[in-house]
PDB file of N, CA and C in Angstrom:
ATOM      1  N   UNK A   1     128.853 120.394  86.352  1.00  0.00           N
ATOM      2  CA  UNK A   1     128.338 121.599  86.943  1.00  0.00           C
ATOM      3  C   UNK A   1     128.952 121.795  88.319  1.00  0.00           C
ATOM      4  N   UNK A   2     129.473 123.286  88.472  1.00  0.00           N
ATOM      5  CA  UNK A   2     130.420 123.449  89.850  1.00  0.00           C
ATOM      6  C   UNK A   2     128.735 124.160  90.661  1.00  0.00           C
ATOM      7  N   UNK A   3     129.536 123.786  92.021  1.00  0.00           N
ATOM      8  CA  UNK A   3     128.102 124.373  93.137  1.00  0.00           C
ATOM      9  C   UNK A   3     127.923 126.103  92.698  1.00  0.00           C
ATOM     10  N   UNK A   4     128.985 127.146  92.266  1.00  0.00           N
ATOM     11  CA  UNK A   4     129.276 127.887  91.997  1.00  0.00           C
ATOM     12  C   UNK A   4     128.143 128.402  91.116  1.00  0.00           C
ATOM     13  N   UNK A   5     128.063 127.498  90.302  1.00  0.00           N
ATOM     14  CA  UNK A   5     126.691 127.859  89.044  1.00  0.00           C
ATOM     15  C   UNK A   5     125.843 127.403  89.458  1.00  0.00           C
ATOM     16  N   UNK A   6     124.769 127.355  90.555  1.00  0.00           N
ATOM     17  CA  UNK A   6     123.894 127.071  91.410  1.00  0.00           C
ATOM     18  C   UNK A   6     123.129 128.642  91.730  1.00  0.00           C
ATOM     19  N   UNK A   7     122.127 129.112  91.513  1.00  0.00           N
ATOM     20  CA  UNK A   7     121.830 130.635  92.744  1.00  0.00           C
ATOM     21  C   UNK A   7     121.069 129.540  94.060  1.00  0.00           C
ATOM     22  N   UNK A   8     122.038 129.550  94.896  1.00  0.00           N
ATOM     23  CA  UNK A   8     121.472 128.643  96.306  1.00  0.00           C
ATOM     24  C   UNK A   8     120.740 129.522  96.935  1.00  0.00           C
ATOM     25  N   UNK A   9     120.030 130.891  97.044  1.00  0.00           N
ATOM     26  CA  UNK A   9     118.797 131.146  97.452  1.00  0.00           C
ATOM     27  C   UNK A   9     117.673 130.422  96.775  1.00  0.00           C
ATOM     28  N   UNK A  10     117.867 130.435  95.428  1.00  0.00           N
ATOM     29  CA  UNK A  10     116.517 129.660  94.688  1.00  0.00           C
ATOM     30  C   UNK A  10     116.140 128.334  95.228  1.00  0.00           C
ATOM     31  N   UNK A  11     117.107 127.815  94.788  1.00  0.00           N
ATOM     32  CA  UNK A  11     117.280 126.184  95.524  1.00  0.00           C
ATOM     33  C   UNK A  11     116.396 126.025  96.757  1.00  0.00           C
ATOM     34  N   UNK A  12     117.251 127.097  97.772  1.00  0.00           N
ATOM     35  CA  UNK A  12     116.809 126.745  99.024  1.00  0.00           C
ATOM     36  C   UNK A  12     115.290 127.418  98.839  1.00  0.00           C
ATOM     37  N   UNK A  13     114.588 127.829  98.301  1.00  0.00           N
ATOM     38  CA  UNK A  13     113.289 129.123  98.650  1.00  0.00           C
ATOM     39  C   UNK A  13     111.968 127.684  97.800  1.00  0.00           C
ATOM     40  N   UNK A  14     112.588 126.845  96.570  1.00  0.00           N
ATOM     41  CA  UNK A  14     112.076 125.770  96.165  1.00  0.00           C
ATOM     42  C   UNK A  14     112.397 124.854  96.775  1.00  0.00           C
ATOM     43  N   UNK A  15     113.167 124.509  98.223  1.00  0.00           N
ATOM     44  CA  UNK A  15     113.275 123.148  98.807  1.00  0.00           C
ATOM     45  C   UNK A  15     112.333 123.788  99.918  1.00  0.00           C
ATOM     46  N   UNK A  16     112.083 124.800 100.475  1.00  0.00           N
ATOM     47  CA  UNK A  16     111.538 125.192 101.526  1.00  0.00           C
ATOM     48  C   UNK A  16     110.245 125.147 100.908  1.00  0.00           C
ATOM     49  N   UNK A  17     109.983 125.399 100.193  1.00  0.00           N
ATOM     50  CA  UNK A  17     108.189 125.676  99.375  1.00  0.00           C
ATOM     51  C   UNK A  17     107.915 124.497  99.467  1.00  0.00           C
ATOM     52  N   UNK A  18     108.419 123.620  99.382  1.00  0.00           N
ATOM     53  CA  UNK A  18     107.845 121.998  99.015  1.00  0.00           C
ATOM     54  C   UNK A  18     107.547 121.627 100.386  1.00  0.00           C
ATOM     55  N   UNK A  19     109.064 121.642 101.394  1.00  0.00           N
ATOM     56  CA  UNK A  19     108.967 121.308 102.588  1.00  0.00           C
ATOM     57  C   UNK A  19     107.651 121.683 103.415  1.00  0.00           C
ATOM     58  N   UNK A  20     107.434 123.182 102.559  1.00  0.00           N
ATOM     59  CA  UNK A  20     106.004 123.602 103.890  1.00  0.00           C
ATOM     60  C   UNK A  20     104.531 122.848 103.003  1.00  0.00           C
ATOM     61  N   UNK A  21     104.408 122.537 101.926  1.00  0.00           N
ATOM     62  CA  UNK A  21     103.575 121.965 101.147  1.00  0.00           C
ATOM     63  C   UNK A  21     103.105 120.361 101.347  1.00  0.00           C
ATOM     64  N   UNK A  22     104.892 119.834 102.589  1.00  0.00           N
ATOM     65  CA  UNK A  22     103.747 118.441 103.207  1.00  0.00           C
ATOM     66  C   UNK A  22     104.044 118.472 104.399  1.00  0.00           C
ATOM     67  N   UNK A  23     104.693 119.896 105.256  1.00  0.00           N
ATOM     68  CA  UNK A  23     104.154 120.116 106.489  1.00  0.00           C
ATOM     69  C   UNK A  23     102.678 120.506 106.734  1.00  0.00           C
ATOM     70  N   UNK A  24     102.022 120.685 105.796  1.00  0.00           N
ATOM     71  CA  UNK A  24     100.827 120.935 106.309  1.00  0.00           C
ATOM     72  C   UNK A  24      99.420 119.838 105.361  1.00  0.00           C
ATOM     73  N   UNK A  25     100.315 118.935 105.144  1.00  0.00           N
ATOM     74  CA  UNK A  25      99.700 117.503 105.137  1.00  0.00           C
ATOM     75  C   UNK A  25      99.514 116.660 105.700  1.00  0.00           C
ATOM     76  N   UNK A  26      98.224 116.283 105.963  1.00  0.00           N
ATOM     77  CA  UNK A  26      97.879 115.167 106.780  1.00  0.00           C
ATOM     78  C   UNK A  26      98.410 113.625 105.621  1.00  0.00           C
ATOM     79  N   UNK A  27      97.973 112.378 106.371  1.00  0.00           N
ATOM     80  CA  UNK A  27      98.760 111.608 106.277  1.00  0.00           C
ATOM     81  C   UNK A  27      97.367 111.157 105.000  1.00  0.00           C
ATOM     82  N   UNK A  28      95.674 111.690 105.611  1.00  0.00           N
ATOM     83  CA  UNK A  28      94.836 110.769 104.938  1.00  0.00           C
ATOM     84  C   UNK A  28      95.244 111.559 103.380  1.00  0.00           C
ATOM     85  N   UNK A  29      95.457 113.489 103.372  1.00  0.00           N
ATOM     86  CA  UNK A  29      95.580 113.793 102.518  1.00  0.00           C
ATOM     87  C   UNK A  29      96.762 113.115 101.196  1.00  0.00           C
ATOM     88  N   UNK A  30      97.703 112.539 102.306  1.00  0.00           N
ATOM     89  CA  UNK A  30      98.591 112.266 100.921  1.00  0.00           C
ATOM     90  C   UNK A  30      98.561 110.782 100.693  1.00  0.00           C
ATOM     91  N   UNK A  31      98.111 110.490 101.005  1.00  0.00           N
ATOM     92  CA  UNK A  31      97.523 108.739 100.843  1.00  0.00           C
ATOM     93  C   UNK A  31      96.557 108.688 100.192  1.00  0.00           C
ATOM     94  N   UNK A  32      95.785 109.695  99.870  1.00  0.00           N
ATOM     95  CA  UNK A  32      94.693 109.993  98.418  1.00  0.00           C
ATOM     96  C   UNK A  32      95.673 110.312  97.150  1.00  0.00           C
ATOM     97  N   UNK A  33      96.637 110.923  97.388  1.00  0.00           N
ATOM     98  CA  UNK A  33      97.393 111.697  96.287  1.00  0.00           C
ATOM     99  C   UNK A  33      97.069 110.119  94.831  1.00  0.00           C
ATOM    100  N   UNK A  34      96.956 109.959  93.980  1.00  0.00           N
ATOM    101  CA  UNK A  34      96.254 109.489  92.542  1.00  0.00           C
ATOM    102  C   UNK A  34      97.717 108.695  92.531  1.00  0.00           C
ATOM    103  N   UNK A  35      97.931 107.542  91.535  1.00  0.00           N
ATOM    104  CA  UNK A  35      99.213 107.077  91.114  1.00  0.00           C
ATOM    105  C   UNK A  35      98.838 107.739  90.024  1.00  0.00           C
ATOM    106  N   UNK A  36     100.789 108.016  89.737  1.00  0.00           N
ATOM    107  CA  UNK A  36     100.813 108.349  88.523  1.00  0.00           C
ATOM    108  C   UNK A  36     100.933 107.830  86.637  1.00  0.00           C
ATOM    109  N   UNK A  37     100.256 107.922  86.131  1.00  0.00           N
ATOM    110  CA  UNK A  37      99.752 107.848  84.835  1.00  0.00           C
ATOM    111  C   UNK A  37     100.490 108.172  83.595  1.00  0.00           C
ATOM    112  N   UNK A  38     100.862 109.458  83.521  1.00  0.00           N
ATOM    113  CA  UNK A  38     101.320 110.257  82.810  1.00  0.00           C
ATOM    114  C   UNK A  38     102.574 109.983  82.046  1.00  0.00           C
ATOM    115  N   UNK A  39     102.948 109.548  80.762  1.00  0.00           N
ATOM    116  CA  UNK A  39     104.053 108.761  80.926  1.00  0.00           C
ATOM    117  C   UNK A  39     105.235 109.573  80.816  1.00  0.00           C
ATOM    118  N   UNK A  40     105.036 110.763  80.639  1.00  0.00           N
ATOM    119  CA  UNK A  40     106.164 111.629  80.578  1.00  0.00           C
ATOM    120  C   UNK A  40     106.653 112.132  81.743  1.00  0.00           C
ATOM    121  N   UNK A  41     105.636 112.327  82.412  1.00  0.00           N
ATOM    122  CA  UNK A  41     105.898 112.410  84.043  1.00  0.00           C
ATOM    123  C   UNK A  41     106.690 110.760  84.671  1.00  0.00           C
ATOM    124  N   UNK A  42     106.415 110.118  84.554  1.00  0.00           N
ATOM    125  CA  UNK A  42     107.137 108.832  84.339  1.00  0.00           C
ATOM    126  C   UNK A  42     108.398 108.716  84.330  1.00  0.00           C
ATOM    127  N   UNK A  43     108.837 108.725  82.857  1.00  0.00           N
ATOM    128  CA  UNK A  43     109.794 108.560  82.256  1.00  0.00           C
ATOM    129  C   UNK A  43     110.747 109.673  83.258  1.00  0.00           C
ATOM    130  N   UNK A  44     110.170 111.389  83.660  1.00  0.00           N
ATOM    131  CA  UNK A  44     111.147 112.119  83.805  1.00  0.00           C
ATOM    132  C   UNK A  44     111.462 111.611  85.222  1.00  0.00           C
ATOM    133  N   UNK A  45     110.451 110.945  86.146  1.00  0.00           N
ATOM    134  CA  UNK A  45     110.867 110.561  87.331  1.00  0.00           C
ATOM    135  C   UNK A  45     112.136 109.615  87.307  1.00  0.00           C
ATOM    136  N   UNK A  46     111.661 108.121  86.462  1.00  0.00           N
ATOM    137  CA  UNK A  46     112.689 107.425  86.457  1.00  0.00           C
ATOM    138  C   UNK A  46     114.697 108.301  85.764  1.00  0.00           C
ATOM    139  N   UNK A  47     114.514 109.017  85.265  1.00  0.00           N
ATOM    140  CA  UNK A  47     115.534 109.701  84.674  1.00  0.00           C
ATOM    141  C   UNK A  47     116.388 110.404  86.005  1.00  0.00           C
ATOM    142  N   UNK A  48     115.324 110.830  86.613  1.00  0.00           N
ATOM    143  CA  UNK A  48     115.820 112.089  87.977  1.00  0.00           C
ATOM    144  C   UNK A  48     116.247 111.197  88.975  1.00  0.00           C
ATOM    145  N   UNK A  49     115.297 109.848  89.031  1.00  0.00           N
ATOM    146  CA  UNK A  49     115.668 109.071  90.271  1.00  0.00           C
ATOM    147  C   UNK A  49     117.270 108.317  89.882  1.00  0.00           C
ATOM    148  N   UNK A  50     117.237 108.333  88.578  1.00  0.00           N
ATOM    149  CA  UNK A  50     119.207 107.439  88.522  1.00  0.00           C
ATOM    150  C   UNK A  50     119.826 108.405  88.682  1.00  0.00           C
ATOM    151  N   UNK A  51     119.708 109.603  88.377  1.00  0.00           N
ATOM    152  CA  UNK A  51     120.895 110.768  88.231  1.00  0.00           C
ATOM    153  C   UNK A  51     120.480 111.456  89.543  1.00  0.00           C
ATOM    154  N   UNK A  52     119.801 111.062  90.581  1.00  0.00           N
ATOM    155  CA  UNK A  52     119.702 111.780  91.854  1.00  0.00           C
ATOM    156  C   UNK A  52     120.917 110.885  92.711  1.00  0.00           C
ATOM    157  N   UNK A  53     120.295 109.515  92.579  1.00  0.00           N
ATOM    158  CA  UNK A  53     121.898 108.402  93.414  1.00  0.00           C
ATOM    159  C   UNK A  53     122.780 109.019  93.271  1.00  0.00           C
ATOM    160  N   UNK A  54     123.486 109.767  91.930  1.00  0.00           N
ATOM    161  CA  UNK A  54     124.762 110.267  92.081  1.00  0.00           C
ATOM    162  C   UNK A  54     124.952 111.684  92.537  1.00  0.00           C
ATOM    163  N   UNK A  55     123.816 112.386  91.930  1.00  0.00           N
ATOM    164  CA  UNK A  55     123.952 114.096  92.354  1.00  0.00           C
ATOM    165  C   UNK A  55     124.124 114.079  93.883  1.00  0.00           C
ATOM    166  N   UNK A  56     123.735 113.051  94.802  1.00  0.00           N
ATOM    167  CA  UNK A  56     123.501 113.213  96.267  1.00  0.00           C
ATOM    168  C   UNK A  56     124.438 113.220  96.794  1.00  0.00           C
ATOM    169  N   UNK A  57     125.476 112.748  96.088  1.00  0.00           N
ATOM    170  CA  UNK A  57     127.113 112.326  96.462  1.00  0.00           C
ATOM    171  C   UNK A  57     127.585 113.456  96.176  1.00  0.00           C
ATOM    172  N   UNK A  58     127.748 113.718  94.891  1.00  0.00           N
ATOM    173  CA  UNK A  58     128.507 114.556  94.283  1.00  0.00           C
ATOM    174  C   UNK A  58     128.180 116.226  94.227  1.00  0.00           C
ATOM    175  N   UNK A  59     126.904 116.592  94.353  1.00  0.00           N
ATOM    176  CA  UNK A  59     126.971 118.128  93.936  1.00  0.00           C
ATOM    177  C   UNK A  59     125.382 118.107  94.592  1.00  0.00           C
ATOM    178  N   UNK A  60     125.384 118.291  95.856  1.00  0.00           N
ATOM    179  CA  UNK A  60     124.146 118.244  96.633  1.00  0.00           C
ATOM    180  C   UNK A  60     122.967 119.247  96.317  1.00  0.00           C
ATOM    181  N   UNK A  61     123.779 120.502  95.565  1.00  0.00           N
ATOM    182  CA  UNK A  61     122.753 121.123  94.830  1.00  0.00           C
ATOM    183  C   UNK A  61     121.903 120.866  93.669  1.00  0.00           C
ATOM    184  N   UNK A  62     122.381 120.185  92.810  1.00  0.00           N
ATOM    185  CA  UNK A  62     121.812 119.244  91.830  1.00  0.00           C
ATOM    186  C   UNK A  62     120.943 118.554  92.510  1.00  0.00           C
ATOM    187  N   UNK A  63     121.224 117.631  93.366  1.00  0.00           N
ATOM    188  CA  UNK A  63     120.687 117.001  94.063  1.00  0.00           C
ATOM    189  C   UNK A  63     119.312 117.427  94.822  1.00  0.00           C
ATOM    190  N   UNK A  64     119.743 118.846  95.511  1.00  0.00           N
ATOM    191  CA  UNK A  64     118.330 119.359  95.941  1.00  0.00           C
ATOM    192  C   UNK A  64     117.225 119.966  94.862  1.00  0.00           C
ATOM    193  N   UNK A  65     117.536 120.420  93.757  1.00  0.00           N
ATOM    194  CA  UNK A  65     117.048 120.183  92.278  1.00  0.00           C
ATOM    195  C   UNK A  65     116.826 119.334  91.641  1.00  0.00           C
ATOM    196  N   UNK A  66     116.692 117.754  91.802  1.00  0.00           N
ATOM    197  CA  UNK A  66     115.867 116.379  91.214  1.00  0.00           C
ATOM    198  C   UNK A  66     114.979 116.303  92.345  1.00  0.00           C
ATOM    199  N   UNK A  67     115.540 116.353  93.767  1.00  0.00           N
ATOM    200  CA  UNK A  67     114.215 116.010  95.177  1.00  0.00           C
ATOM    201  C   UNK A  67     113.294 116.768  94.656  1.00  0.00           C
ATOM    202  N   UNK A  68     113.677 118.461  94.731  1.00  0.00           N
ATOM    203  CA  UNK A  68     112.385 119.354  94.203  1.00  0.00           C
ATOM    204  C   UNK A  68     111.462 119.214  93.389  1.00  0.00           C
ATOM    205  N   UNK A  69     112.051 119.053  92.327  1.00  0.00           N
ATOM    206  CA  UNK A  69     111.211 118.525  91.038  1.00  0.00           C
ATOM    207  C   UNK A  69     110.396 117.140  90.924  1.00  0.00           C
ATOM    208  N   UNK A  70     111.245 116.370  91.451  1.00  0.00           N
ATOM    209  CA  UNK A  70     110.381 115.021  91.532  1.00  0.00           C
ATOM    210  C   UNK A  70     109.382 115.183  92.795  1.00  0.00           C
ATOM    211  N   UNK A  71     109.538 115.649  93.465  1.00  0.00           N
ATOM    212  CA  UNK A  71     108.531 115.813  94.799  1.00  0.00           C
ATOM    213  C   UNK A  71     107.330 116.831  93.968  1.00  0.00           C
ATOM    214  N   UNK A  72     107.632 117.795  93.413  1.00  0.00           N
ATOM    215  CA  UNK A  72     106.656 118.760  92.766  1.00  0.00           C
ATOM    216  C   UNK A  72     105.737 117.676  91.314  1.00  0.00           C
ATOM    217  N   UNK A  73     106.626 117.101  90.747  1.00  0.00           N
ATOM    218  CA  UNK A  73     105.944 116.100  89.484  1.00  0.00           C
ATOM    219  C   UNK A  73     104.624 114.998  89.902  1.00  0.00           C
ATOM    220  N   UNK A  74     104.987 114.582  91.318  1.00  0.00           N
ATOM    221  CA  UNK A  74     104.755 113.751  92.413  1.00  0.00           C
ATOM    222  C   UNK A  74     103.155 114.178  92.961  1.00  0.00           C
ATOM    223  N   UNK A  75     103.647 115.819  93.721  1.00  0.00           N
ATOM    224  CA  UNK A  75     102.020 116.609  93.935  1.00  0.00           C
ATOM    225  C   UNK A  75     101.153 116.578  92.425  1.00  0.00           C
ATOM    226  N   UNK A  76     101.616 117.139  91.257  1.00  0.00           N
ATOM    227  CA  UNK A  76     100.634 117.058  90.284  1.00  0.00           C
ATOM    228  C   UNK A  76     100.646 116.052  89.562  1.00  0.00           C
ATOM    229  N   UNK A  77     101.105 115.233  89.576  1.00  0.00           N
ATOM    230  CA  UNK A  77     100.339 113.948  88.362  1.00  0.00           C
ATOM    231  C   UNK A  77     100.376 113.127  89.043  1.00  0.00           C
ATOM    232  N   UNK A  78     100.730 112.856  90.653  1.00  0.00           N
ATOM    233  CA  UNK A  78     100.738 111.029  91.472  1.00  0.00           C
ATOM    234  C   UNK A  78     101.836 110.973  92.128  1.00  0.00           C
ATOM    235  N   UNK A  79     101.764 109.634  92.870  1.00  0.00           N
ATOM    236  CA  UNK A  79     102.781 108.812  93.252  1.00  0.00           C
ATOM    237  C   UNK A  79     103.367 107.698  92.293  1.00  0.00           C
ATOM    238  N   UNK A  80     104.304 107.710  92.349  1.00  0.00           N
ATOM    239  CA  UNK A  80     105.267 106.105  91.696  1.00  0.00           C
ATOM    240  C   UNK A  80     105.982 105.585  92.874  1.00  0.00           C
ATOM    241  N   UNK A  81     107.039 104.803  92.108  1.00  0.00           N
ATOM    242  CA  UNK A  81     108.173 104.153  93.036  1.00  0.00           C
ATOM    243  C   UNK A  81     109.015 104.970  92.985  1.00  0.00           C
ATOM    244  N   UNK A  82     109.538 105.928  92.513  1.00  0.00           N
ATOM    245  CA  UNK A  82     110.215 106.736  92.590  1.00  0.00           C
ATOM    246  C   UNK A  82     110.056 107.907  93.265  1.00  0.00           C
ATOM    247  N   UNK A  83     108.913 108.670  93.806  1.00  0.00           N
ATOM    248  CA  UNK A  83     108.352 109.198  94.565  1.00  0.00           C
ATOM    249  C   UNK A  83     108.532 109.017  96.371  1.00  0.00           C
ATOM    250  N   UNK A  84     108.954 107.751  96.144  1.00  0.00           N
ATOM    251  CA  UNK A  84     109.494 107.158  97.627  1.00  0.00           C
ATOM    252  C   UNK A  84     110.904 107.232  97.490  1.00  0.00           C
ATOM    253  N   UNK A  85     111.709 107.499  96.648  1.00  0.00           N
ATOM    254  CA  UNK A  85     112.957 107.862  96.490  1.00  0.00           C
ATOM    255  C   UNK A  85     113.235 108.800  96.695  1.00  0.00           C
ATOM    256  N   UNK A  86     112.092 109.807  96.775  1.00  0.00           N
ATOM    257  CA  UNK A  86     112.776 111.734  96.706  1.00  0.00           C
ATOM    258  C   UNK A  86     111.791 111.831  98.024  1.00  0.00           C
ATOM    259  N   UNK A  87     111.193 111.193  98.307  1.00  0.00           N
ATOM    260  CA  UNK A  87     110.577 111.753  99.593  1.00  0.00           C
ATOM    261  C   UNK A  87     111.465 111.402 100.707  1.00  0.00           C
ATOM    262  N   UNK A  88     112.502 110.137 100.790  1.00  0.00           N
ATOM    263  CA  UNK A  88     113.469 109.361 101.261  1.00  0.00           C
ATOM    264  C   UNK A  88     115.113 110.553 101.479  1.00  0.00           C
ATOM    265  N   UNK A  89     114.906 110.767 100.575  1.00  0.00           N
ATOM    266  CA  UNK A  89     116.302 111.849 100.425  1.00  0.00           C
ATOM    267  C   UNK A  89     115.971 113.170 100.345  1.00  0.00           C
ATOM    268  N   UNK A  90     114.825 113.250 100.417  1.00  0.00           N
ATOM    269  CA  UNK A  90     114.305 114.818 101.254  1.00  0.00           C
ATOM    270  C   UNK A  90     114.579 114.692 102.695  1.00  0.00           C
ATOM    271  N   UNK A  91     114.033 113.515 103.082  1.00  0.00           N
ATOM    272  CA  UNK A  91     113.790 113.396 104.455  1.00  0.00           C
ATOM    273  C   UNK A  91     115.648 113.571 105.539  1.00  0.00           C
ATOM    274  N   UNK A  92     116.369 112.919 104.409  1.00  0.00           N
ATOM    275  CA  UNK A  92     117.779 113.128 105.013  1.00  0.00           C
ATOM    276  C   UNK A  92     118.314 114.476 104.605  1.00  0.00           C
ATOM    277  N   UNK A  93     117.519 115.286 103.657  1.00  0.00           N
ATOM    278  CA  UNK A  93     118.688 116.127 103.762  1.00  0.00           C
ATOM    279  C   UNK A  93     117.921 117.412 104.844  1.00  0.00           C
ATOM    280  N   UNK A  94     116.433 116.722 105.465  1.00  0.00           N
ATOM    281  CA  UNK A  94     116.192 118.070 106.129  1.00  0.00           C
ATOM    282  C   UNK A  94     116.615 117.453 107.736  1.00  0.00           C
ATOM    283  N   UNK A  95     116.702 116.260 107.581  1.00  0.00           N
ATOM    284  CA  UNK A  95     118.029 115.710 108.736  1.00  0.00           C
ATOM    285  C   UNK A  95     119.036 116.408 108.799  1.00  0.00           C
ATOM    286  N   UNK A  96     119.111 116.851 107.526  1.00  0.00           N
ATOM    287  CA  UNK A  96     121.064 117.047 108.129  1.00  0.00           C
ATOM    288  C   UNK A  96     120.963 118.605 107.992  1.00  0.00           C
ATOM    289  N   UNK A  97     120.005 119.525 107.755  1.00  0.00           N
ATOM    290  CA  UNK A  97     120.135 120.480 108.351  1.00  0.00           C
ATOM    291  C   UNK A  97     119.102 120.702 109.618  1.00  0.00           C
ATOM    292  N   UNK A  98     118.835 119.436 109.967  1.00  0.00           N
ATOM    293  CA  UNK A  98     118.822 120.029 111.340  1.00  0.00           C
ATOM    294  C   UNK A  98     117.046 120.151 111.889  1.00  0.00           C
ATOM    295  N   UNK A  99     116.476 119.962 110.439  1.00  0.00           N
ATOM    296  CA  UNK A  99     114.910 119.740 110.563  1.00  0.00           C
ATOM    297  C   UNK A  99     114.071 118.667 110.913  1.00  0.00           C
ATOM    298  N   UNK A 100     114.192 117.821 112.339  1.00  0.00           N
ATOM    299  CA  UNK A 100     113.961 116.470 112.667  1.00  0.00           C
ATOM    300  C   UNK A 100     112.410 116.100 112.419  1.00  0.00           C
ATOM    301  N   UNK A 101     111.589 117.157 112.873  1.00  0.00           N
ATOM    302  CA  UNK A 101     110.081 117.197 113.052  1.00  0.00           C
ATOM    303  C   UNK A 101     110.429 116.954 110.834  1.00  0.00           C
ATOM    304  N   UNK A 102     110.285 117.998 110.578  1.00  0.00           N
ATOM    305  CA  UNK A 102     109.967 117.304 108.859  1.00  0.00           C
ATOM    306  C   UNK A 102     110.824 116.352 108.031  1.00  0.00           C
ATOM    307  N   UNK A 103     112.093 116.092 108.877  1.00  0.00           N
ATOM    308  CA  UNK A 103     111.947 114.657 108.505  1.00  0.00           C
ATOM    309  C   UNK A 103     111.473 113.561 108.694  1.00  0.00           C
ATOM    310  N   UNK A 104     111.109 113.432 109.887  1.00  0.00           N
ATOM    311  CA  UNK A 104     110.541 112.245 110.371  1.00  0.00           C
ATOM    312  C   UNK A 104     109.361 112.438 109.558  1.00  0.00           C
ATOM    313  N   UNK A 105     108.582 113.735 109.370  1.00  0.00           N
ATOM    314  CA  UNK A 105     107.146 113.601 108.699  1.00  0.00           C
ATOM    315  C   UNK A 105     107.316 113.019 107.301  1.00  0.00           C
ATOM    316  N   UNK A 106     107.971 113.285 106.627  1.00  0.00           N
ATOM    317  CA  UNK A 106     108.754 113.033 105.400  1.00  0.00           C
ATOM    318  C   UNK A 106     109.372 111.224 104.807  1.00  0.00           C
ATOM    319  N   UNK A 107     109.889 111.188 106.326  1.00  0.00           N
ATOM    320  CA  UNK A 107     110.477 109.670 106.046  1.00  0.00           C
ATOM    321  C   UNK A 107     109.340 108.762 106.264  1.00  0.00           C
ATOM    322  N   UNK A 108     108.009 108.761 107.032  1.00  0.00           N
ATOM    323  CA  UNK A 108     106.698 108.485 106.901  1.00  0.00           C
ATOM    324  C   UNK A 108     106.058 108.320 105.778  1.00  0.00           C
ATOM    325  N   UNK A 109     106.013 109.362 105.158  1.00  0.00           N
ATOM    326  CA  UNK A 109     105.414 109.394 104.042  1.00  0.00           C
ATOM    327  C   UNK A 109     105.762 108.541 102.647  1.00  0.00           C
ATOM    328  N   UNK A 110     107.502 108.565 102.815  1.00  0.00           N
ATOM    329  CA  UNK A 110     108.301 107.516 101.735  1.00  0.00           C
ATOM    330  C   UNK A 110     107.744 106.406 102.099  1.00  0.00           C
TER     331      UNK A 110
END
């Protein structure tokens, strides 16, 4: 997949929705958040978390499309170990544009 076949408003309008969804989380709120159960929710985390290592390298839009999704799978069915993986590489990529306050909130939370 070229970045080309990406619509990068969407991307960005679903990385920003999430972003404001644990800016306005407290720390007790997401430290209640349930582990997750669900094994399909599971399975799709572990799937997103191997093919995110590489999308992050290679095609950062992909990439911001597994954070999204696994961060969104994450709010409704729990936390895993993988959940600290996309909260981890959220946190750098709102580093690197430049968003220090929600990363640092972000890299906390991983």
């Amino acid at each position: 997949l070229s970045s080309e076949s990406f619509d990068h408003s969407a991307i960005n309008n679903s990385f920003n929705a999430i972003k404001a969804s644990f800016e306005n989380m407290t720390y007790r709120e997401f430290s209640s958040l349930k582990i997750m159960e669900d094994s399909d929710a599971l399975v799709a985390m572990n799937v997103m978390g191997e093919l995110l290592q590489y999308a992050f390298f290679t095609n950062q839009g992909v990439g911001v499309c597994f954070i999204t999704h696994m961060i969104r799978l994450s709010l409704d069915y729990g936390v895993c170990k993988e959940s600290s993986f996309a909260l981890a590489s959220c946190s750098v990529m709102l580093h690197a544009r430049g968003d220090l306050r929600a990363s640092k909130l972000l890299s906390h939370f991983a």
